[in-house]
Structure formats: C-alpha cells, structure tokens
Protein backbone atom coordinates (compact mmCIF):
# COMPACT_ATOMS: atom_id res chain seq x y z
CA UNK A 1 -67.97 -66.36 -29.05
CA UNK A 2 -65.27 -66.98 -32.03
CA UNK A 3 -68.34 -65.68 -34.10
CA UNK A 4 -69.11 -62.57 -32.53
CA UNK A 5 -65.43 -61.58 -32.49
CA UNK A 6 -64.89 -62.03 -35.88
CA UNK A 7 -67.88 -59.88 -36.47
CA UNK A 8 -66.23 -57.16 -34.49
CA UNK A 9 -62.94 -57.25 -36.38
CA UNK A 10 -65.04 -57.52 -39.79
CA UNK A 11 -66.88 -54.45 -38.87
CA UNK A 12 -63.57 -52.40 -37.62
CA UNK A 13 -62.10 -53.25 -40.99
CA UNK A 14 -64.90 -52.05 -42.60
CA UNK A 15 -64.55 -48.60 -41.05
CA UNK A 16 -61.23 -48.73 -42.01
CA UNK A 17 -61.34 -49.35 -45.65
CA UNK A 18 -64.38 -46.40 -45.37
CA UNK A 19 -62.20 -43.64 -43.66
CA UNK A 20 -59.26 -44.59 -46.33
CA UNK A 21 -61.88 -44.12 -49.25
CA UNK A 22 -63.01 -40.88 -47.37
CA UNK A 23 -59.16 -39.88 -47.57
CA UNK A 24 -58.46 -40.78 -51.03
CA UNK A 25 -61.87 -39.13 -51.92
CA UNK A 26 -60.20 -35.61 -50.13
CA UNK A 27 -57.11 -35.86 -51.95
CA UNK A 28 -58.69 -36.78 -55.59
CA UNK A 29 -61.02 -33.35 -55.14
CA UNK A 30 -57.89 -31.45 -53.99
CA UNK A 31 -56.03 -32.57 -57.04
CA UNK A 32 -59.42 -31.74 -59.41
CA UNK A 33 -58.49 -28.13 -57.37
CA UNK A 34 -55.07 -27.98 -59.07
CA UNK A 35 -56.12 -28.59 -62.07
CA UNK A 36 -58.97 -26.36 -61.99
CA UNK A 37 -56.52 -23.66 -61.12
CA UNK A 38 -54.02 -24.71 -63.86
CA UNK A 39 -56.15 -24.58 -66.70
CA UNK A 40 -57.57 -20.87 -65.29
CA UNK A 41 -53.61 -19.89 -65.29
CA UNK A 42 -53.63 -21.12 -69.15
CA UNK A 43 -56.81 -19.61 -69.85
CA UNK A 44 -55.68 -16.51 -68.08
CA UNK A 45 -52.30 -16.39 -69.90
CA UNK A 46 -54.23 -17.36 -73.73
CA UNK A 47 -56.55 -14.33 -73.06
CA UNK A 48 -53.78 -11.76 -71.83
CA UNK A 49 -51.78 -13.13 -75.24
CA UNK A 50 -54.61 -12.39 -77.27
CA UNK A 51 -55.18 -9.11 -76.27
CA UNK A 52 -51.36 -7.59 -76.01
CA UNK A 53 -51.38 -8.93 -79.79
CA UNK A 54 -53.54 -6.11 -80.72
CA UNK A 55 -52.66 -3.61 -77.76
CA UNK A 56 -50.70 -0.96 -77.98
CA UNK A 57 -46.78 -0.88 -77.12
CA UNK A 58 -46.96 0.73 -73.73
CA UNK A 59 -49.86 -1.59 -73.02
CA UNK A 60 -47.72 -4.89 -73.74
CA UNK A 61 -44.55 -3.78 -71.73
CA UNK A 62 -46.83 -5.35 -68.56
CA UNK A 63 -47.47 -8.47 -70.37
CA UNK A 64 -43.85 -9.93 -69.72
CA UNK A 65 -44.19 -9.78 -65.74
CA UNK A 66 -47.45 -11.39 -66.50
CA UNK A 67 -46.09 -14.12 -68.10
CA UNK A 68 -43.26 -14.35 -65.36
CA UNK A 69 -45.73 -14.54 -63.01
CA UNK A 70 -47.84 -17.16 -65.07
CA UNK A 71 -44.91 -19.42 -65.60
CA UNK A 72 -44.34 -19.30 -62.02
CA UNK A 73 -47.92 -20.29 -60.97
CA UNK A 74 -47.36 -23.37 -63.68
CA UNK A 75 -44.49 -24.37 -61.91
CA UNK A 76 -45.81 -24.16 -58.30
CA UNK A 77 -49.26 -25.62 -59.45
CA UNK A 78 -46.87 -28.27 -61.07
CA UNK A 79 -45.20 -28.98 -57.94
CA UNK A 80 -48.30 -29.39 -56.19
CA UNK A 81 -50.12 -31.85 -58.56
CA UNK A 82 -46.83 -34.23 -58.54
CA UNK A 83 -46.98 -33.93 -54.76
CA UNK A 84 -50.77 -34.77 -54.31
CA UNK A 85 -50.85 -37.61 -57.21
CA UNK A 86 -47.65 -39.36 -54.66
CA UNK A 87 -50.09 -38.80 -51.61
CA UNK A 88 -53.06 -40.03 -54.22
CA UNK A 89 -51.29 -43.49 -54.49
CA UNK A 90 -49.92 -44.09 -51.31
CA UNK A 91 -53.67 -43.43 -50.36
CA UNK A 92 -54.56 -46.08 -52.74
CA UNK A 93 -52.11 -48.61 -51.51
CA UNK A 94 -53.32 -48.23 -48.21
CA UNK A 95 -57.11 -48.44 -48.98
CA UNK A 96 -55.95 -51.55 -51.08
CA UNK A 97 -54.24 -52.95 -48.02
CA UNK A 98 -57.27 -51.93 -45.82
CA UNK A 99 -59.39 -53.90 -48.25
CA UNK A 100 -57.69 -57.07 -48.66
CA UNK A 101 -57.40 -57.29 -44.51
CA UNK A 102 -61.29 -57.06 -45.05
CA UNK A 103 -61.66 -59.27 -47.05
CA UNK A 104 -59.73 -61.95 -45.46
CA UNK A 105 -61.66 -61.72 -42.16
CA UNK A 106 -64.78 -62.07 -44.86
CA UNK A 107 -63.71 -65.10 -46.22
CA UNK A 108 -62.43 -66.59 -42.87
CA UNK A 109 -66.04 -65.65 -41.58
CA UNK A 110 -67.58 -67.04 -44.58
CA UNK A 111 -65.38 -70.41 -44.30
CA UNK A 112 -66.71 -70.69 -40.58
CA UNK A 113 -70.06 -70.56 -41.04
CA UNK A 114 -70.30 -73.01 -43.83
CA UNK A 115 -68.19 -75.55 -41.48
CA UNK A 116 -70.82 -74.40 -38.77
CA UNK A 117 -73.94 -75.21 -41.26
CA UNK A 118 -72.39 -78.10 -42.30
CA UNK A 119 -71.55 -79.70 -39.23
CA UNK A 120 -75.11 -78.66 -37.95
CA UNK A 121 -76.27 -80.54 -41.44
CA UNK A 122 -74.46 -83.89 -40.19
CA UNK A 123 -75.96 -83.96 -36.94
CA UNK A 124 -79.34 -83.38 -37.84
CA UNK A 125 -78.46 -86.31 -40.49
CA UNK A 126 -77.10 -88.43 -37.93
CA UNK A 127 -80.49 -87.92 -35.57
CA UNK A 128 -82.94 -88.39 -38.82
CA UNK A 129 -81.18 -91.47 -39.72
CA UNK A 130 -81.33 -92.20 -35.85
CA UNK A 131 -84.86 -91.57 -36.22
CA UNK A 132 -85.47 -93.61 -39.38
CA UNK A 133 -83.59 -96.87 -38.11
CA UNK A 134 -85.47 -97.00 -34.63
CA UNK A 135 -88.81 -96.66 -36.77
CA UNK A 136 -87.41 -99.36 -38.95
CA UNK A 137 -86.80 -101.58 -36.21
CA UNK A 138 -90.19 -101.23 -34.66
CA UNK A 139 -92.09 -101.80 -37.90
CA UNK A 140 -89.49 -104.90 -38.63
CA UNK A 141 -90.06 -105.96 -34.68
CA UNK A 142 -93.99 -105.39 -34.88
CA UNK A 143 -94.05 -107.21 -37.80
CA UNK A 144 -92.19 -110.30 -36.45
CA UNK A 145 -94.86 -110.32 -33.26
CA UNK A 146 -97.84 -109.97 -35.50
C-alpha cells in the first residue's frame, strides 16, 4: 500500500513540475514578444531616420514626435521585459523547487524497491539454501543406510 501511494505522490509531482514548465514556457514566448516588438520600434525608428535625412524640411518637422513617441515605446517595452524576466525566474525557481520535490519521492521510491528486491533476494536465498541442506542431508542420510 506504501507503494502505491508513493506512486500517487510521484505522479502528482510530475504534473506539477509539467504545468510549471508549461508556465515558464508562456512567459519565455511572451518575453520573445517584447523583444520582437523592440527591435520593430528600432527598426521602425532606423528607417524613419534614414528617410527624414534626405526629406525635405517640412517633411522632418514630424520626425521629432516620432521619435518622442519611439523613445516612449523603448521605455514601456523596457519596463515590460524587466518585469517578465522577474516573473521568468521566479518561474524558474519554482519549477526548480517542483523538480527537486520530484525527485526526492523518485529516489525514496527507488530506495524502496531495491530494499523490497533485496529482501525478496534473501528469502528466496534462505529457502534455496533450505532446499540445498535438506537434499544434503538425505543424500548424506541415504548414504549412511546404503
């Protein structure tokens, strides 16, 4: 019965470590999101510089807003990658918690059943040499009679 529960617990921690590696895998695509969107910002801003460089003057008197605006996507995009990369680790520590807390019922499992197999391995020892010393005693026996 000690068996079967451990099983149970081994298989709940198993879950466990998968929903916190389904978690972690959420937040490391929502970060690859930020920075998707940050380089496009950069990309956007490089290609806007490049062409107010040979635009006209009216034509460049809307490429300061646009930079405002840039520099204030940076700096929210910035805010957001700090604060998913603190979720991202706090995600990690928890799937490395989950993990170790698997692998300790592992082990402990793993400890049992050797014990188990070699306890079973003694008593069949125990009933061979049973086995071998009454068939030793009837050949030594028969042989005394014959």
């Amino acid at each position: 019965m000690a068996k079967k529960s451990l099983q149970v617990l081994i298989r709940l921690r198993k879950w466990e470590v998968d929903e916190k590696q389904r978690a972690l895998g959420v937040l490391i695509r929502e970060e690859e999101n930020v920075l998707y969107l940050r380089r496009h910002v950069e990309e956007s801003l490089a290609r806007e510089s490049a062409f107010t460089a040979k635009a006209d003057p009216l034509q460049r008197s809307t490429f300061e807003p646009f930079v405002r605006r840039c520099k204030m996507q940076r700096e929210a995009l910035q805010r957001a990658l700090d604060d998913v990369r603190k979720r991202i680790a706090t995600a990690q520590g928890e799937l490395g918690d989950a993990y170790r807390r698997l692998k300790t019922f592992e082990i402990t499992q793993k400890a049992r059943d050797a014990a188990a197999e070699a306890e079973e391995n003694r008593l069949e020892q125990i009933a061979l040499d049973d086995m071998g010393l009454e068939l030793y005693r009837r050949r030594a026996g028969g042989a005394a009679i014959s």
